[in-house]
Every structure is written in C-alpha cells, then in structure tokens.
PDB file of N, CA and C in Angstrom:
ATOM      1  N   UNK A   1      -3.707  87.889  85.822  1.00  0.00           N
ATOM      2  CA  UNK A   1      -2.329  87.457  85.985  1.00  0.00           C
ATOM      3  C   UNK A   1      -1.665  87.347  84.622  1.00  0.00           C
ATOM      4  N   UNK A   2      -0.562  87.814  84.360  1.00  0.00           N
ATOM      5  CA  UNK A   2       0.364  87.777  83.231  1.00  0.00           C
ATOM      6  C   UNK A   2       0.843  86.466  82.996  1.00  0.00           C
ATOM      7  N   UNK A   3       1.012  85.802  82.092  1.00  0.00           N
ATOM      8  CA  UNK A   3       1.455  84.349  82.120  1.00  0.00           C
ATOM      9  C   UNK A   3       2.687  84.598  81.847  1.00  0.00           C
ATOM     10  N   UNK A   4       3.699  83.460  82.415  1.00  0.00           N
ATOM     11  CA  UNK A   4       4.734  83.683  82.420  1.00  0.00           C
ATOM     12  C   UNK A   4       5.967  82.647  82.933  1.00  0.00           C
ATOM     13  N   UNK A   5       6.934  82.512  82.530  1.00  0.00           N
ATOM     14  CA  UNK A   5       8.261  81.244  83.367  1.00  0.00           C
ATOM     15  C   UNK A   5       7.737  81.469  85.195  1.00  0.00           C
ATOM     16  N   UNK A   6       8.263  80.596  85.796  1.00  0.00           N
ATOM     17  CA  UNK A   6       8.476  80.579  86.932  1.00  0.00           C
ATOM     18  C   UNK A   6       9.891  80.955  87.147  1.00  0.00           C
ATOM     19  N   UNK A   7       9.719  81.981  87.981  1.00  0.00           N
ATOM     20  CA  UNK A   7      11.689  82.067  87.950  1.00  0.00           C
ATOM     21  C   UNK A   7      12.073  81.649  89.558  1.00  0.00           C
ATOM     22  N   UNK A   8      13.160  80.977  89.646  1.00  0.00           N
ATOM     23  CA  UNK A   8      13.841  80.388  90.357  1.00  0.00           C
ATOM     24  C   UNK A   8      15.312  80.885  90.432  1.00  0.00           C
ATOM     25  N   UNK A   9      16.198  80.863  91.666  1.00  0.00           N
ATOM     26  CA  UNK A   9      17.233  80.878  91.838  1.00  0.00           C
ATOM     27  C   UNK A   9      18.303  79.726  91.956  1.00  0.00           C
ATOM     28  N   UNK A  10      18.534  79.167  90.789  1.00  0.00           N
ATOM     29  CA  UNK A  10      19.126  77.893  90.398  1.00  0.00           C
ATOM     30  C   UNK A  10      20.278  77.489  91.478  1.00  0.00           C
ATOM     31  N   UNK A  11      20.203  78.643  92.641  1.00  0.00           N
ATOM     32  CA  UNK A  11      21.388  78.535  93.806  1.00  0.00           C
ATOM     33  C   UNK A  11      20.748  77.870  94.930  1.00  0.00           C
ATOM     34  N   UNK A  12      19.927  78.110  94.271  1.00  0.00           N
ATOM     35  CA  UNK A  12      18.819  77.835  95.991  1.00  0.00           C
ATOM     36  C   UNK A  12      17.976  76.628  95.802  1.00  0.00           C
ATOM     37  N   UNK A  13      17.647  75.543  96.103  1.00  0.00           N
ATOM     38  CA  UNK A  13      17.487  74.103  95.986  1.00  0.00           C
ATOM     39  C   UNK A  13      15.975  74.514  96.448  1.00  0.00           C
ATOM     40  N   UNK A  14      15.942  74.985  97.599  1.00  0.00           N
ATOM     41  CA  UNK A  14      14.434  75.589  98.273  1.00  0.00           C
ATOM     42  C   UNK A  14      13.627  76.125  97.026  1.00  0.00           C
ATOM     43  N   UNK A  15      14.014  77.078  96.374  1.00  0.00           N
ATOM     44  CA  UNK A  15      13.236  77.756  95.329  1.00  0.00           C
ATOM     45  C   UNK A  15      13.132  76.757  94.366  1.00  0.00           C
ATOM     46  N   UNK A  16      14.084  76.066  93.964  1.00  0.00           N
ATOM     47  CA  UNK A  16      13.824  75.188  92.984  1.00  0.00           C
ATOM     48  C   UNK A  16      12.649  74.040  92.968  1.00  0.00           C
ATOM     49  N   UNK A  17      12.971  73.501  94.480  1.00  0.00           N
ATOM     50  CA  UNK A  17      12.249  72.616  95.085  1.00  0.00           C
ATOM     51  C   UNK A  17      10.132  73.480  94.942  1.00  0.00           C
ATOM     52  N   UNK A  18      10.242  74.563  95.334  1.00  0.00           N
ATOM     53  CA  UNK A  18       8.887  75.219  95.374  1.00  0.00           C
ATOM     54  C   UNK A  18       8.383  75.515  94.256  1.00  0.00           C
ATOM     55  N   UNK A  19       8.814  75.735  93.065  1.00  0.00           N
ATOM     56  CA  UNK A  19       8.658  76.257  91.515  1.00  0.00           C
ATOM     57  C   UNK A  19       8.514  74.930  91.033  1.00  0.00           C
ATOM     58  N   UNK A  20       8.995  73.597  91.472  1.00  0.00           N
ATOM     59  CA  UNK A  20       8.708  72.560  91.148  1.00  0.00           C
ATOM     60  C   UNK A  20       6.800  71.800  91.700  1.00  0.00           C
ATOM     61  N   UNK A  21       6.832  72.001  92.560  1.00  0.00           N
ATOM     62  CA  UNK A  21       6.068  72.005  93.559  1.00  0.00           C
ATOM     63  C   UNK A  21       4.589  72.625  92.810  1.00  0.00           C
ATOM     64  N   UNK A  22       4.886  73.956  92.447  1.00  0.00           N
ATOM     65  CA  UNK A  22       3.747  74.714  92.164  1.00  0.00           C
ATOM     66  C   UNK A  22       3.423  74.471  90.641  1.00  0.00           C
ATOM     67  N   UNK A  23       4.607  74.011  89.829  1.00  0.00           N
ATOM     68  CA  UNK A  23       4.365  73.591  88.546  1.00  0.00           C
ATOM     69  C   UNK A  23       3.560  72.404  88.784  1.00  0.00           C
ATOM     70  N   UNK A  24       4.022  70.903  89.146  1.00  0.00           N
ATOM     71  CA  UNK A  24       3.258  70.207  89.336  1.00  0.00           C
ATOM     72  C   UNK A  24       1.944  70.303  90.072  1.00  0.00           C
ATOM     73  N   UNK A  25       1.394  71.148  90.369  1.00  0.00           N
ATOM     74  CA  UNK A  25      -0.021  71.310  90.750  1.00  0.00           C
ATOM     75  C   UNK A  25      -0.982  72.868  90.254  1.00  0.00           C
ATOM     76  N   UNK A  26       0.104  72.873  88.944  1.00  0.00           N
ATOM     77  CA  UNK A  26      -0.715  74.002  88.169  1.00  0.00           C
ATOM     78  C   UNK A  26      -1.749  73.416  87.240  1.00  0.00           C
ATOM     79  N   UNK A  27      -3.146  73.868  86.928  1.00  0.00           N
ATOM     80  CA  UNK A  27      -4.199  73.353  86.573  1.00  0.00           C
ATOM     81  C   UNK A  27      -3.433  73.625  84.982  1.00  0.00           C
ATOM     82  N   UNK A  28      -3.931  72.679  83.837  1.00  0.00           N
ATOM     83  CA  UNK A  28      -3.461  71.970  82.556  1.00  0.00           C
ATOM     84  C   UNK A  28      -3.551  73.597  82.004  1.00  0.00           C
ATOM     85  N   UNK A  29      -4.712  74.227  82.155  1.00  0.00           N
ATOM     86  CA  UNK A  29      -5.089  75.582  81.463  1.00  0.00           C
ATOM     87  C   UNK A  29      -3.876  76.187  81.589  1.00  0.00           C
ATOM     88  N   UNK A  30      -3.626  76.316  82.867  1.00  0.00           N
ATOM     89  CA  UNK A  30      -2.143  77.735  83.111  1.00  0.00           C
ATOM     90  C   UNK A  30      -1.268  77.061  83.112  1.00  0.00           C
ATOM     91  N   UNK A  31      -0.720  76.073  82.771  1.00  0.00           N
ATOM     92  CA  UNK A  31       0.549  75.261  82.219  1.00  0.00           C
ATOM     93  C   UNK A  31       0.304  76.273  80.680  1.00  0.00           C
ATOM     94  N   UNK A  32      -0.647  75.589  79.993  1.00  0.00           N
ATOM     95  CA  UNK A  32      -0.337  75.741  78.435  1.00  0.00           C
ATOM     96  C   UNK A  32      -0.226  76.988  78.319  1.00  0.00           C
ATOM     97  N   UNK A  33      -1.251  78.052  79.119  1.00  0.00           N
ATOM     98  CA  UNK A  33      -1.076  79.510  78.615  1.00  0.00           C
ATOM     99  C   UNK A  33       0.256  79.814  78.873  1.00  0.00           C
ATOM    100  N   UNK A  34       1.036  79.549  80.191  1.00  0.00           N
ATOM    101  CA  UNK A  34       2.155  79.743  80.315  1.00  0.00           C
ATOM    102  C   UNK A  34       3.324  79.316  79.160  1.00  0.00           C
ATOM    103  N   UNK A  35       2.980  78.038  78.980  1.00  0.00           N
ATOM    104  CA  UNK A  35       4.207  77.458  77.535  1.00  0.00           C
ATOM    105  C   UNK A  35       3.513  78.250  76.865  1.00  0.00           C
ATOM    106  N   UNK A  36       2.318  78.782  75.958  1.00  0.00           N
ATOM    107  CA  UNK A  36       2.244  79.394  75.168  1.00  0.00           C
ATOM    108  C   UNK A  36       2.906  80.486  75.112  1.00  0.00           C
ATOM    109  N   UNK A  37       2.646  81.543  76.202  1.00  0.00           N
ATOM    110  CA  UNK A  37       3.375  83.190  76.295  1.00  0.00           C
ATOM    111  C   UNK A  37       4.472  82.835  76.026  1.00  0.00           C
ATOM    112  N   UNK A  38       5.304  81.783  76.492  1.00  0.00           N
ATOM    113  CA  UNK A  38       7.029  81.584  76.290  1.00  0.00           C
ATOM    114  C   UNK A  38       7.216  81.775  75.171  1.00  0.00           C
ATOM    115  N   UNK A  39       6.681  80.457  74.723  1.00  0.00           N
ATOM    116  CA  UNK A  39       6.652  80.540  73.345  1.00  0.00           C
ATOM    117  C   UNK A  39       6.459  81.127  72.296  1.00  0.00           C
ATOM    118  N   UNK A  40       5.659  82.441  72.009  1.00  0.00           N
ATOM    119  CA  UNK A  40       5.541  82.917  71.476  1.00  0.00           C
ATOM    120  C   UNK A  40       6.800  84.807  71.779  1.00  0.00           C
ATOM    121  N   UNK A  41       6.855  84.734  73.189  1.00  0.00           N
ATOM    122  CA  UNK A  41       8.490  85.286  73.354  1.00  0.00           C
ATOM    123  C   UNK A  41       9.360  85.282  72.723  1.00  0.00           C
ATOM    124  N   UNK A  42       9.458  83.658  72.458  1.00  0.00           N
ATOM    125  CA  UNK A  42      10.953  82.996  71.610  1.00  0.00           C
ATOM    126  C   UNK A  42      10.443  83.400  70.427  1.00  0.00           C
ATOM    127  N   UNK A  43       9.441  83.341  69.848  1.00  0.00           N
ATOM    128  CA  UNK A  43       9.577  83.783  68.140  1.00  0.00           C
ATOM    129  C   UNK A  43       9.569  85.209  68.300  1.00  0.00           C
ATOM    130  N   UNK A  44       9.476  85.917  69.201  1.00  0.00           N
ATOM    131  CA  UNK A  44       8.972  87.180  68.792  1.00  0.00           C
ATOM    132  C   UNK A  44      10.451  88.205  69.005  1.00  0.00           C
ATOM    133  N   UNK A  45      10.837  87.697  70.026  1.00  0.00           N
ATOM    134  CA  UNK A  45      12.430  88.458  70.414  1.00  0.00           C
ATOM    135  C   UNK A  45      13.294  87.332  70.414  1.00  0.00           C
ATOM    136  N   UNK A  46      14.472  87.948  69.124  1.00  0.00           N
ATOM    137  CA  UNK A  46      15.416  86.774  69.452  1.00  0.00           C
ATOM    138  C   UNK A  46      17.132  87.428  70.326  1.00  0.00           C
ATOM    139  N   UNK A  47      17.860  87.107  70.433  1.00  0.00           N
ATOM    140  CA  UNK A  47      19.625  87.270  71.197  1.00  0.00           C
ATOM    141  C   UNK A  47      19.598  88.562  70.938  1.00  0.00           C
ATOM    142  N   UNK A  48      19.203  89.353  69.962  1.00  0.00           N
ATOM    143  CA  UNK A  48      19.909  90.787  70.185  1.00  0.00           C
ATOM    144  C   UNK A  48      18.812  91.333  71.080  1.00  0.00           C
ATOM    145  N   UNK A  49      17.612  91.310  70.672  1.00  0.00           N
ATOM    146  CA  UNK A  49      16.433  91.773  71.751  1.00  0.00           C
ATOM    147  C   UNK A  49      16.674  92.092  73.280  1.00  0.00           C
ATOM    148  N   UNK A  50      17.254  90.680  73.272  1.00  0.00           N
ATOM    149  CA  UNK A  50      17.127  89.791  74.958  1.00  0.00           C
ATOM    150  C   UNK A  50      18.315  90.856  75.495  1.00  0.00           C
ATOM    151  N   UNK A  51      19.506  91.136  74.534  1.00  0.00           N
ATOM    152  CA  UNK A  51      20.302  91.807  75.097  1.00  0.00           C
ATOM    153  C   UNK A  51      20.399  92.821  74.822  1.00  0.00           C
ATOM    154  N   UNK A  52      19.689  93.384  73.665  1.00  0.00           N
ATOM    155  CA  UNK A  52      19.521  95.348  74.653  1.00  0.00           C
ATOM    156  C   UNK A  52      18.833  95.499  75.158  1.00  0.00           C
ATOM    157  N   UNK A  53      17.918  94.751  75.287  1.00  0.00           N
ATOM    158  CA  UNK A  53      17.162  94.970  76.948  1.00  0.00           C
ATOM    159  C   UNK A  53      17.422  94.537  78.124  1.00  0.00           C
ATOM    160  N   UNK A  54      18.224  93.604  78.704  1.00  0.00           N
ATOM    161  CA  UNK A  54      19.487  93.180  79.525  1.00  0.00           C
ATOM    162  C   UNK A  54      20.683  94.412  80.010  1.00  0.00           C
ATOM    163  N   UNK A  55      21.219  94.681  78.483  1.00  0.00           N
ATOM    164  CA  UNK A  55      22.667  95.551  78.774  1.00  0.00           C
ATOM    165  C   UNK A  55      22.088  97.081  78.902  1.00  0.00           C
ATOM    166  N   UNK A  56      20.826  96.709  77.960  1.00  0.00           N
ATOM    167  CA  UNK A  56      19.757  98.778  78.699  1.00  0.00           C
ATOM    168  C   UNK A  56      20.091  98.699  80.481  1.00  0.00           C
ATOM    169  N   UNK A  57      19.353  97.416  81.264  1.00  0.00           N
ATOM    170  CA  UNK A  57      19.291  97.939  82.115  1.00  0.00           C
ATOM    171  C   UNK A  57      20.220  97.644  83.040  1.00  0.00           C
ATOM    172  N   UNK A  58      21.138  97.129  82.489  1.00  0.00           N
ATOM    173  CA  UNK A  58      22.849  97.026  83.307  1.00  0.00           C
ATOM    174  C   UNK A  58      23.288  97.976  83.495  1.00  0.00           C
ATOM    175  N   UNK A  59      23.261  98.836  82.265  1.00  0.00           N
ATOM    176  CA  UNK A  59      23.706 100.570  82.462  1.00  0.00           C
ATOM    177  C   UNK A  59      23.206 101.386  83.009  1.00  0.00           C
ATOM    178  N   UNK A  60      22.114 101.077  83.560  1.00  0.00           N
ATOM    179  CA  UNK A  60      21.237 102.269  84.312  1.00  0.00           C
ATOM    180  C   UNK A  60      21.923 102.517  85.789  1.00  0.00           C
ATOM    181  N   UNK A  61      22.283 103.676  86.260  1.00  0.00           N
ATOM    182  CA  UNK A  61      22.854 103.737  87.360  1.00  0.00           C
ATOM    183  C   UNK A  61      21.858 102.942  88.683  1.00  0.00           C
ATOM    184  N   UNK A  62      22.674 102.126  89.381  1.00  0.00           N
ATOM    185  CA  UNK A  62      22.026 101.205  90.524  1.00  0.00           C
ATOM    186  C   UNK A  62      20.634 101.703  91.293  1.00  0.00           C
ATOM    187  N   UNK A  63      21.183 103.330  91.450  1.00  0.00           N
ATOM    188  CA  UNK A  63      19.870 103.775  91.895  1.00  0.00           C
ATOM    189  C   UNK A  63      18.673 103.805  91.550  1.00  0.00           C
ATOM    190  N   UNK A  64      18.499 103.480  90.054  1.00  0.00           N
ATOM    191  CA  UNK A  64      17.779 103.640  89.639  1.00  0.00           C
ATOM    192  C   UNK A  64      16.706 102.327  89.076  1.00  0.00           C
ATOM    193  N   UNK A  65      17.371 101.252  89.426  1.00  0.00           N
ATOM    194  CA  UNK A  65      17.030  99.436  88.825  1.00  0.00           C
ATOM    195  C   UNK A  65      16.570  98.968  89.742  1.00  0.00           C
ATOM    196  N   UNK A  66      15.499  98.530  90.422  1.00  0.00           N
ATOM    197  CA  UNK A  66      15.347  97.631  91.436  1.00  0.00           C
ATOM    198  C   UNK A  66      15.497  96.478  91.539  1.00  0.00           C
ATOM    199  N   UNK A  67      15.936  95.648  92.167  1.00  0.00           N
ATOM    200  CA  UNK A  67      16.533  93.759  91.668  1.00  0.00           C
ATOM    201  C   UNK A  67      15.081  93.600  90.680  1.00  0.00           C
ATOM    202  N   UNK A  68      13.470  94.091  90.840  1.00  0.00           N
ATOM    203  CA  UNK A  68      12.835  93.418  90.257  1.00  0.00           C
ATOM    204  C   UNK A  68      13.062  93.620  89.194  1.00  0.00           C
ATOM    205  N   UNK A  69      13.425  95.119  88.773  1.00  0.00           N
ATOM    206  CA  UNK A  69      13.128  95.157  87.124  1.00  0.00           C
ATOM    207  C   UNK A  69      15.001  94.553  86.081  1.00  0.00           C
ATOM    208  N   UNK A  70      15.774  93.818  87.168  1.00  0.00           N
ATOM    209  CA  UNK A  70      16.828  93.829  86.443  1.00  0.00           C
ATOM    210  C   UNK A  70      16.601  92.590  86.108  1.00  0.00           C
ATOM    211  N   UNK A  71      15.223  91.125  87.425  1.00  0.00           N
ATOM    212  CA  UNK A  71      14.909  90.351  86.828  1.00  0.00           C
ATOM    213  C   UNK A  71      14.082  90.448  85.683  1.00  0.00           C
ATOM    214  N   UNK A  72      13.586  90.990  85.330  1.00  0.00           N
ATOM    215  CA  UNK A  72      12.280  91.510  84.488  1.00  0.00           C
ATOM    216  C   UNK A  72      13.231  91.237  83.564  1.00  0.00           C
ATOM    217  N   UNK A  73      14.274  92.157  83.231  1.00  0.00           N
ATOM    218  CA  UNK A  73      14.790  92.371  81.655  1.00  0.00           C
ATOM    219  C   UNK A  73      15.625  91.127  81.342  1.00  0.00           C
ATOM    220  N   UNK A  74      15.452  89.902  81.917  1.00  0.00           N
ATOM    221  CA  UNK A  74      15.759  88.592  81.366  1.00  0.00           C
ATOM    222  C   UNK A  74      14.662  87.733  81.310  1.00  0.00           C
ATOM    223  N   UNK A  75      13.706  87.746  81.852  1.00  0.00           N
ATOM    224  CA  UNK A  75      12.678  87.376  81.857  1.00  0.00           C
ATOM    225  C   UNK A  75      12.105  87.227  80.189  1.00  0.00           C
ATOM    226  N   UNK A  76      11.643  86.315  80.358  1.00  0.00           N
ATOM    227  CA  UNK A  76       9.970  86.361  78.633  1.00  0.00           C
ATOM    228  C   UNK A  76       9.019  87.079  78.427  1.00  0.00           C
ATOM    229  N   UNK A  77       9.243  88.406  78.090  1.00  0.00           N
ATOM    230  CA  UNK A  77       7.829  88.908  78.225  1.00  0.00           C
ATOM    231  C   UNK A  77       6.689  88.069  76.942  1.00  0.00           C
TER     232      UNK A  77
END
C-alpha cells in the first residue's frame, strides 16, 4: 500500500465522518508512515509543482482524465 492523506469530500459530512473513523483506528505505524510520506511531499514539491501538475491535467481533454487521476494530481505524492 502507498502511504498517503486520506482524501475526503469536505461536502459530504459521511466521508468526513468515515476518514475520521478510519484515522482514529489506524495502527500508530501507518499514522506515522502516512505523516511521514506527507511530509516529505511538502519538502519535496512546493506551489509551482502542485500546479503544473494540477493545470497539466486540467488541460487534458475530458476524455482523456478520469475523476481518479484529476484527484491524483492534487493529491501528495
């Protein structure tokens, strides 16, 4: 498994409510690896990064982006 944010739809109380849920009963190990990968995200790509890889895949004609990979390119790798 890739470590990684939990992503949530800050619209949806349900998702929020479940990402909460699963954080609090994530074992201490995959908490930290998870803050770690973040963290080391944030030093590694900073605002311009985040956004040519964002506005790359804004421009890609629709057909071609699937909702996953348009979450992907905001995401922490």
């Amino acid at each position: 498994m890739r470590t990684r944010a939990l992503l949530v739809n800050p619209y949806d109380p349900e998702s929020v409510a479940a990402a909460m849920v699963q954080a609090l009963a994530m074992p201490l190990e995959d908490r930290r690896a998870r803050h770690e990968a973040i963290f080391q995200a944030l030093l590694r790509d900073d605002i311009e990064t985040w956004a040519d890889r964002f506005l790359g895949v804004l421009g890609r004609p629709r057909g071609e982006v699937s909702d996953l990979e348009r979450m992907a390119a905001v995401e922490l790798h």
